[in-house]
PDB file of N, CA and C in Angstrom:
ATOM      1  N   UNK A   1      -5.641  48.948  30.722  1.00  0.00           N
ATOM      2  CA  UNK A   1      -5.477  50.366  31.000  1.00  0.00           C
ATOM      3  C   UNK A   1      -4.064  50.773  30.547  1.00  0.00           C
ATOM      4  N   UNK A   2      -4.093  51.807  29.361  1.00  0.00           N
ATOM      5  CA  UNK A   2      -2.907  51.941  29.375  1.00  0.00           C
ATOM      6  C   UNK A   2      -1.996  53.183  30.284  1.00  0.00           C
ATOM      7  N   UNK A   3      -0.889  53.188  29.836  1.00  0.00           N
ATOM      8  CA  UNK A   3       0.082  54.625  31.003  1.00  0.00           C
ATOM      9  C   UNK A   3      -0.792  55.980  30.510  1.00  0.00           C
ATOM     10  N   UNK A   4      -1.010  55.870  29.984  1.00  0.00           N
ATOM     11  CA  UNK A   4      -1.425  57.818  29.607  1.00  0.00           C
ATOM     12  C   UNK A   4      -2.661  57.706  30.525  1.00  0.00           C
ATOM     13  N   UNK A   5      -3.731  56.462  30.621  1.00  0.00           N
ATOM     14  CA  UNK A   5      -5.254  56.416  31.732  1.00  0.00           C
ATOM     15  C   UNK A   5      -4.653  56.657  32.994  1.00  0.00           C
ATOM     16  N   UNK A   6      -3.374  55.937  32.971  1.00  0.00           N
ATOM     17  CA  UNK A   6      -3.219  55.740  34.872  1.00  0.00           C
ATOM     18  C   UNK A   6      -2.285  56.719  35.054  1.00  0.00           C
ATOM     19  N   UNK A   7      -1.474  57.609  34.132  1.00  0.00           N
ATOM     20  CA  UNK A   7      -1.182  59.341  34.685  1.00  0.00           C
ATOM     21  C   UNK A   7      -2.312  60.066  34.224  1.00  0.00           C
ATOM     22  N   UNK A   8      -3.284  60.112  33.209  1.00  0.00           N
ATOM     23  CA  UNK A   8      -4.683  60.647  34.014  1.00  0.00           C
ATOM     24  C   UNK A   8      -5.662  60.626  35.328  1.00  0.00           C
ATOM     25  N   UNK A   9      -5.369  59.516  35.576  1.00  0.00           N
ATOM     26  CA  UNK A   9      -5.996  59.296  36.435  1.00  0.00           C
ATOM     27  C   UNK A   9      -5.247  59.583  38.014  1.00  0.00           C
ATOM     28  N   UNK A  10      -3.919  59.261  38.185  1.00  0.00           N
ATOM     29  CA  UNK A  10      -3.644  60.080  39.187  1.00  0.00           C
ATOM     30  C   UNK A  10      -3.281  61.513  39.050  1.00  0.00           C
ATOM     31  N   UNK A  11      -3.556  62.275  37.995  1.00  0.00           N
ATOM     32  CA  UNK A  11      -3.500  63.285  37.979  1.00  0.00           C
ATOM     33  C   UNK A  11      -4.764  64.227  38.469  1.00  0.00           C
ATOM     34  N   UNK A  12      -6.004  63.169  38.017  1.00  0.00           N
ATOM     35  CA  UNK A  12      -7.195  63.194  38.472  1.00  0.00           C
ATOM     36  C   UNK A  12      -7.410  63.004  39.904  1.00  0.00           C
ATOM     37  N   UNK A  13      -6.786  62.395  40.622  1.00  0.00           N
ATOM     38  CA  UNK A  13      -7.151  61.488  41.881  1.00  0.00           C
ATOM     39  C   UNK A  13      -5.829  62.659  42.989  1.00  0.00           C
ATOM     40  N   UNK A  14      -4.690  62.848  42.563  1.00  0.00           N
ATOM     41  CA  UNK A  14      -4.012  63.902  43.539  1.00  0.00           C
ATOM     42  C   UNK A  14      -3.684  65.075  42.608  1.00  0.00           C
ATOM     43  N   UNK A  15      -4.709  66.040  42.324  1.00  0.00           N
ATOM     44  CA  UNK A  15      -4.586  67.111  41.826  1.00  0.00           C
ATOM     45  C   UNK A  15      -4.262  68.535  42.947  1.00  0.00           C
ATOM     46  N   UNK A  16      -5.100  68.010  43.901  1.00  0.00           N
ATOM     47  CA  UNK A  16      -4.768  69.125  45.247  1.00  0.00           C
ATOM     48  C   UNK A  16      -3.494  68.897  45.609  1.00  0.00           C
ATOM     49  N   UNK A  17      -3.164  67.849  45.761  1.00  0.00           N
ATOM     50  CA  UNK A  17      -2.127  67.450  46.732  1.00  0.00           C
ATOM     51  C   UNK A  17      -0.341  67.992  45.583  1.00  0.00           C
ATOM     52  N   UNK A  18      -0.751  67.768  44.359  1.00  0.00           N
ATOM     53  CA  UNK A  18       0.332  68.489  43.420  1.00  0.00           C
ATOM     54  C   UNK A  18       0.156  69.782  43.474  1.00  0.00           C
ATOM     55  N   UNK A  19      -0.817  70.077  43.553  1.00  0.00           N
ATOM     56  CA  UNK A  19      -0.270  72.127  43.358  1.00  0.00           C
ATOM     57  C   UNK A  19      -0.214  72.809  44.848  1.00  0.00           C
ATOM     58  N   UNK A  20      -0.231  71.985  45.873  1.00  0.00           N
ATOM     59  CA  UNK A  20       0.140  72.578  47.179  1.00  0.00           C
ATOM     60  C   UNK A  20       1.634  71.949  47.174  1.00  0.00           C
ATOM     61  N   UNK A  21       2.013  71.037  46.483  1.00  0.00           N
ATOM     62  CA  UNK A  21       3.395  70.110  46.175  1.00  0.00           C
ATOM     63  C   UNK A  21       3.864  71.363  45.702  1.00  0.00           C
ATOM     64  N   UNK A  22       3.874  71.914  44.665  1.00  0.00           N
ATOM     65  CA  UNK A  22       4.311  72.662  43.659  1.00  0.00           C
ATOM     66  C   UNK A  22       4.555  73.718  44.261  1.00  0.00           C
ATOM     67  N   UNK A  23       3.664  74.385  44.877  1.00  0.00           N
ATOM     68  CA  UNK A  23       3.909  75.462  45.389  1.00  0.00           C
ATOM     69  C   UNK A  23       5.029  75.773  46.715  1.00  0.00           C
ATOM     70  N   UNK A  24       4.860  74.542  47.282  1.00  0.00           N
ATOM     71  CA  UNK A  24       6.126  74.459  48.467  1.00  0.00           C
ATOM     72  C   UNK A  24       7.241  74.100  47.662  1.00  0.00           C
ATOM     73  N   UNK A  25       7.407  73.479  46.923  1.00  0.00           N
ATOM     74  CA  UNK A  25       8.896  73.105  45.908  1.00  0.00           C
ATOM     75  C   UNK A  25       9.061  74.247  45.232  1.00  0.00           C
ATOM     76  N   UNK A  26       8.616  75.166  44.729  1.00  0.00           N
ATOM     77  CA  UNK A  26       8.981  76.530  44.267  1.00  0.00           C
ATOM     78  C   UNK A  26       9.526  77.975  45.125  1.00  0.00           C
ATOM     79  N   UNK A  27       8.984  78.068  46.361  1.00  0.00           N
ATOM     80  CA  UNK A  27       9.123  78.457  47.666  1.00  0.00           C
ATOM     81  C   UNK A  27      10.353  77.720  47.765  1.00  0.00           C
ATOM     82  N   UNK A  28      10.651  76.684  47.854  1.00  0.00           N
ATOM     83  CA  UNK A  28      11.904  75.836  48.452  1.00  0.00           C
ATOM     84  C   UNK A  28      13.014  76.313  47.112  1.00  0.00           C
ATOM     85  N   UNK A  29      12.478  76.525  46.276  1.00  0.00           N
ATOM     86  CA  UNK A  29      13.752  76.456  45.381  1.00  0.00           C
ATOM     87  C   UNK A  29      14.295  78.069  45.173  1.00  0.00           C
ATOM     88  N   UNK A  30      13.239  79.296  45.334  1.00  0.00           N
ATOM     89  CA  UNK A  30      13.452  80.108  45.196  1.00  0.00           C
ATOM     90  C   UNK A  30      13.988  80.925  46.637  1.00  0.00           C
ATOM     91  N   UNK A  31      14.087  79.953  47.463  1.00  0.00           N
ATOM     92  CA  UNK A  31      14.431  80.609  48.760  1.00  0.00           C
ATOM     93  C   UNK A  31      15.824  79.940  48.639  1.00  0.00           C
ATOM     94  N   UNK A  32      16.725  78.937  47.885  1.00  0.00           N
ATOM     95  CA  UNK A  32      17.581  78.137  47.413  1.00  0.00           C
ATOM     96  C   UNK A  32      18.554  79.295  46.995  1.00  0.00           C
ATOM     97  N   UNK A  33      18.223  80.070  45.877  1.00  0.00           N
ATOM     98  CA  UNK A  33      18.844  80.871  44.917  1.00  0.00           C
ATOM     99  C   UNK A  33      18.981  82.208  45.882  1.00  0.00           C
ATOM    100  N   UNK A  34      18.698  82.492  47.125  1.00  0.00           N
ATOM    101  CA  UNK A  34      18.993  83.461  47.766  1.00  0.00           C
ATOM    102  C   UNK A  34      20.671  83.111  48.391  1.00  0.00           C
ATOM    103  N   UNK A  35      20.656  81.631  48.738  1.00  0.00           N
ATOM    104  CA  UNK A  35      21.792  81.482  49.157  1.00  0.00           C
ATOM    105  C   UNK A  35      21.570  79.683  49.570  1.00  0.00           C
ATOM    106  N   UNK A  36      22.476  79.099  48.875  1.00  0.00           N
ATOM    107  CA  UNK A  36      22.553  77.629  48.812  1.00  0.00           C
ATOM    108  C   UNK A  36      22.941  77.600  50.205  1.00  0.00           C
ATOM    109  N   UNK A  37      22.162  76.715  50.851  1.00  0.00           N
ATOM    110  CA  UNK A  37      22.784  75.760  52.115  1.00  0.00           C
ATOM    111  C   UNK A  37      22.279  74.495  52.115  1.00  0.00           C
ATOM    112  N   UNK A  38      23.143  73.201  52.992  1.00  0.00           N
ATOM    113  CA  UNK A  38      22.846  72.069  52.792  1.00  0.00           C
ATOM    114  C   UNK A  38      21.608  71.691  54.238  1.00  0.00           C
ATOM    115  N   UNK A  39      21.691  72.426  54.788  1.00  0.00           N
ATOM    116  CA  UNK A  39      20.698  72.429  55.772  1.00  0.00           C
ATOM    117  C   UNK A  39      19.612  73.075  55.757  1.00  0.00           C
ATOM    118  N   UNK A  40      19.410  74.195  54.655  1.00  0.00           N
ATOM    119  CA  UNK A  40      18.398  74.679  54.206  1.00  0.00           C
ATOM    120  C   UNK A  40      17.914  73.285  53.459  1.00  0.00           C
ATOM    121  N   UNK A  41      18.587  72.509  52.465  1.00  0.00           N
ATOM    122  CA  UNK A  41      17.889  71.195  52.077  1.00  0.00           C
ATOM    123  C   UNK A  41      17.474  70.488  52.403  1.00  0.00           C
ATOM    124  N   UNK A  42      18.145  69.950  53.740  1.00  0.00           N
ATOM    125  CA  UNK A  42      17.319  68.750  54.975  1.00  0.00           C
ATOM    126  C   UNK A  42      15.896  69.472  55.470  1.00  0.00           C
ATOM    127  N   UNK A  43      16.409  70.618  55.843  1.00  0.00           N
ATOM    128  CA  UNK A  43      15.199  70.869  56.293  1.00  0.00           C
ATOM    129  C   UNK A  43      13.800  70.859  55.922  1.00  0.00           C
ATOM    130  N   UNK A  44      14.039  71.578  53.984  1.00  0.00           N
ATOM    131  CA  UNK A  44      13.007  71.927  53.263  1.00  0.00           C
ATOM    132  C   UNK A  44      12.248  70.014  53.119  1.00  0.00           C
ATOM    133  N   UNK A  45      13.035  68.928  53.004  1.00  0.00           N
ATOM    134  CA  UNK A  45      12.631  67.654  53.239  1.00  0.00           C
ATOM    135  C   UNK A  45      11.545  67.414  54.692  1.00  0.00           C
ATOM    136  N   UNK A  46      12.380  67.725  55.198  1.00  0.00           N
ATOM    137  CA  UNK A  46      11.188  67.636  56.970  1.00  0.00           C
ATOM    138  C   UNK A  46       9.883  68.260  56.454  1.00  0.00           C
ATOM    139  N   UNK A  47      10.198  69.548  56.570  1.00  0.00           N
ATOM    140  CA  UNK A  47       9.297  70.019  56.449  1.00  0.00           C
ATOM    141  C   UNK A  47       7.717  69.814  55.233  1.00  0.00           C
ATOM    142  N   UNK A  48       8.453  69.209  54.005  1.00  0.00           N
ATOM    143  CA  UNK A  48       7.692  68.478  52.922  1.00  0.00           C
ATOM    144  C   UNK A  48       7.042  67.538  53.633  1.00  0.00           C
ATOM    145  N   UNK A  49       7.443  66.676  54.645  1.00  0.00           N
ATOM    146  CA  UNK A  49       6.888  65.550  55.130  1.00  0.00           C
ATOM    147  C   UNK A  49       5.792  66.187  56.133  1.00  0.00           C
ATOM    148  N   UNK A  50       6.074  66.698  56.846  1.00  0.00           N
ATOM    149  CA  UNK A  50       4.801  67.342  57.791  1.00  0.00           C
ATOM    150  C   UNK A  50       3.727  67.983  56.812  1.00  0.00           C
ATOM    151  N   UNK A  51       4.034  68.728  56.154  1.00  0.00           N
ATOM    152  CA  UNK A  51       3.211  69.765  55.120  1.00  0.00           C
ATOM    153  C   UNK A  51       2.462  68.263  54.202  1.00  0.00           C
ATOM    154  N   UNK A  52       2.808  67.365  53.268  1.00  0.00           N
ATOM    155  CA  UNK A  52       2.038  66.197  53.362  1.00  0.00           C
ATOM    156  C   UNK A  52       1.289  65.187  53.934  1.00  0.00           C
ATOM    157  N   UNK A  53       1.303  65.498  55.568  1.00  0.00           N
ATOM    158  CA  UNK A  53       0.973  64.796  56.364  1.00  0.00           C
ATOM    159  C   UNK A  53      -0.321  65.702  56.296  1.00  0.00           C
ATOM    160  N   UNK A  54      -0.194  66.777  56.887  1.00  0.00           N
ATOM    161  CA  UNK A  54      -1.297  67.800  57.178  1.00  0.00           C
ATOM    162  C   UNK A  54      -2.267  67.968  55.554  1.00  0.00           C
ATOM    163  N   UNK A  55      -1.954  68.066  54.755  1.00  0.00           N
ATOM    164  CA  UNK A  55      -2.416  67.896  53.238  1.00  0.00           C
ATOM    165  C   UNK A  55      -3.100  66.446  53.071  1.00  0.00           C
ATOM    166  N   UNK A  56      -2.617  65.785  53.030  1.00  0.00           N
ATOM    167  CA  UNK A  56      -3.021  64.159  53.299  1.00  0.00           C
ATOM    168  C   UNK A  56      -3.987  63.910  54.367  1.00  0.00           C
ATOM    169  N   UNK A  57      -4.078  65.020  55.541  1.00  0.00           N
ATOM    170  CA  UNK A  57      -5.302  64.558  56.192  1.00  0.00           C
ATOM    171  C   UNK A  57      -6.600  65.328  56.163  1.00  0.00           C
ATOM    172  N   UNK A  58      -5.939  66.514  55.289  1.00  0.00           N
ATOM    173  CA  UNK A  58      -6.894  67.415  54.954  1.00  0.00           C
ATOM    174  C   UNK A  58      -8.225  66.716  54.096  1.00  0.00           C
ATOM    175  N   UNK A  59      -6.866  66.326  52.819  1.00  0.00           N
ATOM    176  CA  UNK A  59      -7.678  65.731  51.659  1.00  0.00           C
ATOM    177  C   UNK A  59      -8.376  64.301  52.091  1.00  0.00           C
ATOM    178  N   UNK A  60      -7.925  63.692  53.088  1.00  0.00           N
ATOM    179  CA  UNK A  60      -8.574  62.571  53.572  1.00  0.00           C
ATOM    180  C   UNK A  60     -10.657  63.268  54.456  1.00  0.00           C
ATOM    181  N   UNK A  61     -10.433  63.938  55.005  1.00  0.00           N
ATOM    182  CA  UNK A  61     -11.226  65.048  55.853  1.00  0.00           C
ATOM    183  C   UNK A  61     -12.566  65.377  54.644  1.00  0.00           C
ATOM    184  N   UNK A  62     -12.006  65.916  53.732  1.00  0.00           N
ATOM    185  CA  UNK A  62     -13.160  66.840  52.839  1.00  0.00           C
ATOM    186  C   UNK A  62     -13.167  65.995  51.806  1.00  0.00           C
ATOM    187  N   UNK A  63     -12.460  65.160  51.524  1.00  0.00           N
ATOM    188  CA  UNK A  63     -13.087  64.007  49.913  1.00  0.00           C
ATOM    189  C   UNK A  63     -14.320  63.676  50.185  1.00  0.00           C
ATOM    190  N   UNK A  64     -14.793  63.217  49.194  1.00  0.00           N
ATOM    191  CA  UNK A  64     -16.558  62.654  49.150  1.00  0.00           C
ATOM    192  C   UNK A  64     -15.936  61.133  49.159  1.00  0.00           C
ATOM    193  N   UNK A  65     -16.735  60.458  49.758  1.00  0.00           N
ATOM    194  CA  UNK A  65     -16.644  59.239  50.447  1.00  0.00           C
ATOM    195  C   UNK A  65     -16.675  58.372  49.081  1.00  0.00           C
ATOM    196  N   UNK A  66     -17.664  58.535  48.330  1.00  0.00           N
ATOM    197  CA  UNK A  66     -18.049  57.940  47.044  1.00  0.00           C
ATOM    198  C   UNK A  66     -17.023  58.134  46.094  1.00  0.00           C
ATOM    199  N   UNK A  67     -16.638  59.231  46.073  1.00  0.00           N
ATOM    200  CA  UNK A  67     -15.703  58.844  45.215  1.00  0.00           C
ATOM    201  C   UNK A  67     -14.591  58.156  44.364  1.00  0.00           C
ATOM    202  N   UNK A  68     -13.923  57.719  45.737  1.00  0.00           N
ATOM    203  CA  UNK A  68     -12.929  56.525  46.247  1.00  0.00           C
ATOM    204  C   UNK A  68     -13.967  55.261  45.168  1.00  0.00           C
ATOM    205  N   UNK A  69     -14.490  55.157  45.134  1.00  0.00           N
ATOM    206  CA  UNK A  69     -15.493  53.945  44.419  1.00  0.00           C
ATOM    207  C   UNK A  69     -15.191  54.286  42.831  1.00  0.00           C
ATOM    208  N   UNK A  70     -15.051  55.582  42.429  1.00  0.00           N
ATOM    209  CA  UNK A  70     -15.125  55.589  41.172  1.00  0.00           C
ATOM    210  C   UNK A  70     -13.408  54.488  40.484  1.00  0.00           C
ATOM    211  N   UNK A  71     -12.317  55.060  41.248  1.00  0.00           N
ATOM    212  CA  UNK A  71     -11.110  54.449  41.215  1.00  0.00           C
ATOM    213  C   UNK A  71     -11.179  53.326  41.356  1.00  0.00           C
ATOM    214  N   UNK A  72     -11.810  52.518  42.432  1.00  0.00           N
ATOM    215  CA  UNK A  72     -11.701  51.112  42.650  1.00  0.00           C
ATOM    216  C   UNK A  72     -12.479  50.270  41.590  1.00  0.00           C
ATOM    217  N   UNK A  73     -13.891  51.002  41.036  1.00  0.00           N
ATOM    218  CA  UNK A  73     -14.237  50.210  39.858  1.00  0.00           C
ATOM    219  C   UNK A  73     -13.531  50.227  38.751  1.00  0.00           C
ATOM    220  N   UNK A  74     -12.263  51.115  38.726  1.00  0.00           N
ATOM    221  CA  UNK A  74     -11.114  51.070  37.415  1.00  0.00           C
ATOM    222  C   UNK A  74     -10.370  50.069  37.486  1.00  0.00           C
ATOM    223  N   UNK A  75      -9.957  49.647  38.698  1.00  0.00           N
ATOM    224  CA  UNK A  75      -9.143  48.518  39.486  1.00  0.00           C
ATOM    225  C   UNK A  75      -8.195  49.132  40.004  1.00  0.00           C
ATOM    226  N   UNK A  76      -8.156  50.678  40.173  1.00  0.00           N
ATOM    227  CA  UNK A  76      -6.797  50.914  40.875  1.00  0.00           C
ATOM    228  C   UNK A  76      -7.697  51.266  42.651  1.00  0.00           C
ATOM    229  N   UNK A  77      -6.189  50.909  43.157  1.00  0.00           N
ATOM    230  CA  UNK A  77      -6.489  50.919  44.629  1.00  0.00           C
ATOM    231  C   UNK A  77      -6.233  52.366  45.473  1.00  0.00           C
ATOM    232  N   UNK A  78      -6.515  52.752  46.437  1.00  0.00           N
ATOM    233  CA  UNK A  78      -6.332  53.977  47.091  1.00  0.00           C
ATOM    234  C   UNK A  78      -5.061  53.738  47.288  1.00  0.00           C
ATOM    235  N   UNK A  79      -4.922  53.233  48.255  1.00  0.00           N
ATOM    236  CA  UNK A  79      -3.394  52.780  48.485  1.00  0.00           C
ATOM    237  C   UNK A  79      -2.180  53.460  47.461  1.00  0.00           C
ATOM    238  N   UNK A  80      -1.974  52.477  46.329  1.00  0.00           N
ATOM    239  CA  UNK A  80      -1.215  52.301  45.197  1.00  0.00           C
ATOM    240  C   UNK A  80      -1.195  54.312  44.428  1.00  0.00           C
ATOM    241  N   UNK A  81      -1.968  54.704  44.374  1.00  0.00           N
ATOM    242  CA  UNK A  81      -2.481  55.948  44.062  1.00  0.00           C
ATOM    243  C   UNK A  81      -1.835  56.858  44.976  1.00  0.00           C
ATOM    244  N   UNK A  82      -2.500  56.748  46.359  1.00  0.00           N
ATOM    245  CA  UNK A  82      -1.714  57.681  47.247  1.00  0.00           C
ATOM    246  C   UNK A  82      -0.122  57.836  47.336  1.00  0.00           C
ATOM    247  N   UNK A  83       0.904  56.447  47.227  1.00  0.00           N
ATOM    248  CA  UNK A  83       1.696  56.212  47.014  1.00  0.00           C
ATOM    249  C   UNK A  83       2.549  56.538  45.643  1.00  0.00           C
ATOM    250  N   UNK A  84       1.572  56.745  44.739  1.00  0.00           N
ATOM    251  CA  UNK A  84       2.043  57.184  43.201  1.00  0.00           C
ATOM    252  C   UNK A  84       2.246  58.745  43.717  1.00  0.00           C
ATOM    253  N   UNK A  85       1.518  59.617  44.129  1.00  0.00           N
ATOM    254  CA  UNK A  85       1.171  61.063  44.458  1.00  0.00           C
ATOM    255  C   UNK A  85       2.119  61.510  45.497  1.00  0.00           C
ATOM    256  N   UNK A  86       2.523  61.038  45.938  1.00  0.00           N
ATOM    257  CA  UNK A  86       3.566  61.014  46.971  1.00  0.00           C
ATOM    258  C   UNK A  86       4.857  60.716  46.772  1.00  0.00           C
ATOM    259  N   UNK A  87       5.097  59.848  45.820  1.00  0.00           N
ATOM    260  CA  UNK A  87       6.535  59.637  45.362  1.00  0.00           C
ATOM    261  C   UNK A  87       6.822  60.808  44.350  1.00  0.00           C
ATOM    262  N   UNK A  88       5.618  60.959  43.267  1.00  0.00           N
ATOM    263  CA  UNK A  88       5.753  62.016  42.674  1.00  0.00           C
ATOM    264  C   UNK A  88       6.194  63.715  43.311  1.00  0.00           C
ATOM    265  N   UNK A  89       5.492  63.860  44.247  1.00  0.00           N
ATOM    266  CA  UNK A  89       5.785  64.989  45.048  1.00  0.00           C
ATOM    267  C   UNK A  89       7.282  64.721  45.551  1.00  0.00           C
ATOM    268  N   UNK A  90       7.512  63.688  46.247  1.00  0.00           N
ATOM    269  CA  UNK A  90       8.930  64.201  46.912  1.00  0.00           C
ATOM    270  C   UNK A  90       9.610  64.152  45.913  1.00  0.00           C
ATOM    271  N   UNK A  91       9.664  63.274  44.728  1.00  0.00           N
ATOM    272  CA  UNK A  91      11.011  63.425  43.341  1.00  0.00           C
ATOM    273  C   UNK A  91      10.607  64.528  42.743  1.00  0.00           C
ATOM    274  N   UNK A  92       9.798  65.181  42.663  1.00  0.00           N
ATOM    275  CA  UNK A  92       9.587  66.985  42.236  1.00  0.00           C
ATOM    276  C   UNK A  92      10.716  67.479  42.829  1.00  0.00           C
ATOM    277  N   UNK A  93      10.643  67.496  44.471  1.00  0.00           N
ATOM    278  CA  UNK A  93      11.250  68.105  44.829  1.00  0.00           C
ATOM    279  C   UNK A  93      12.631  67.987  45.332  1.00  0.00           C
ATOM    280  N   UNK A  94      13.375  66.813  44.863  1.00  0.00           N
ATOM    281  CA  UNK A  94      14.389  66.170  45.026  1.00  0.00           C
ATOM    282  C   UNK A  94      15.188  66.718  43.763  1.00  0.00           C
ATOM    283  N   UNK A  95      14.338  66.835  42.990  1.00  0.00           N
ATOM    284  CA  UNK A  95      15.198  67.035  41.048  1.00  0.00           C
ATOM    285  C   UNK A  95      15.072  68.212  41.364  1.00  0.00           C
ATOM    286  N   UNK A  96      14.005  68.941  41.757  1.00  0.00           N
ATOM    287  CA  UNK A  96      14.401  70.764  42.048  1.00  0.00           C
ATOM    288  C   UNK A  96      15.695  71.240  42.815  1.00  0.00           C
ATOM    289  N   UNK A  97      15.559  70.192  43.919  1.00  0.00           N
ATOM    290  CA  UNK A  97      16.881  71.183  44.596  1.00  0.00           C
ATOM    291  C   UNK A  97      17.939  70.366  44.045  1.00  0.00           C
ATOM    292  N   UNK A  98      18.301  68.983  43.380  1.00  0.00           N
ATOM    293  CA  UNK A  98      19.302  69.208  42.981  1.00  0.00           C
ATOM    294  C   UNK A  98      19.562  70.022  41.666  1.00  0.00           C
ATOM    295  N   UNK A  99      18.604  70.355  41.152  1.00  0.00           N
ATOM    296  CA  UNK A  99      18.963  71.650  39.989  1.00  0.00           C
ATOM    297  C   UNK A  99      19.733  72.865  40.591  1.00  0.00           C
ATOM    298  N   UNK A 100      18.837  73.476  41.545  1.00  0.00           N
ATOM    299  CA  UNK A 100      19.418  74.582  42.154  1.00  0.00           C
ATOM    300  C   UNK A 100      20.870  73.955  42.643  1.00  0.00           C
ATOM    301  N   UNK A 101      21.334  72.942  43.018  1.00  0.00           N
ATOM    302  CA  UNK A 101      22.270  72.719  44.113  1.00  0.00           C
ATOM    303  C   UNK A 101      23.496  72.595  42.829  1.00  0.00           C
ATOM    304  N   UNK A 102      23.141  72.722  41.605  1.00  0.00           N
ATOM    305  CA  UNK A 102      24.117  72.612  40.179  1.00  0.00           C
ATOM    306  C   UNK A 102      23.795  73.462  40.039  1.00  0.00           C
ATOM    307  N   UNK A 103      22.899  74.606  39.796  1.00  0.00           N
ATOM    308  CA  UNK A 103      23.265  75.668  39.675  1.00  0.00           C
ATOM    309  C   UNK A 103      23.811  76.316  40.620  1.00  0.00           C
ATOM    310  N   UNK A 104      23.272  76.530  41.793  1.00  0.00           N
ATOM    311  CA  UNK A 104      23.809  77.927  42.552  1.00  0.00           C
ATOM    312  C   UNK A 104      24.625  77.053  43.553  1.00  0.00           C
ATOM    313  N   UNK A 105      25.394  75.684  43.716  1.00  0.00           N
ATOM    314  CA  UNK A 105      26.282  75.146  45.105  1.00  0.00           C
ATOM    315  C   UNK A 105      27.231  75.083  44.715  1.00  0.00           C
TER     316      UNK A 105
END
């Protein structure tokens, strides 16, 4: 399997979970440029973590059970995946605010 299958494929596998990502990291960054604070940053972190928690159990809730099967006959694991989708989301939003925090701190 090469890299371009397995960023298809978690692109395939956490597609919800990136554009509710996206959309809170844009919210976070544009509420940034109103007025830089460093506690507006901790916070917007907390709050990423709850907002993934609740997203993560959503998408756990309404997935089709079967599906999960299509991934594992690729050889990738739920696990490893969820963990790809998740690191991805918080370094979205780690490189966003330190953009804003070089631009507007």
């Amino acid at each position: 399997m090469t890299l371009r299958d397995r960023i298809s494929l978690t692109w395939r596998y956490g597609k919800g979970i990136f554009l509710i990502g996206a959309v809170y990291n844009l919210v976070c960054a544009g509420s940034q440029t109103l007025g830089f604070s460093y506690t507006f940053m901790v916070d917007s972190f907390i709050l990423k973590g709850v907002l993934m928690a609740i997203t993560l159990n959503l998408v756990k809730q309404f997935r089709d059970r079967d599906a999960i099967f299509f991934y594992i006959n690729l050889g990738l694991s739920r696990r490893k995946l969820l963990i790809s989708v998740v690191l991805i989301d918080f370094l979205s939003l780690a490189v966003l605010m330190a953009i804003m925090h070089l631009i507007y701190g």
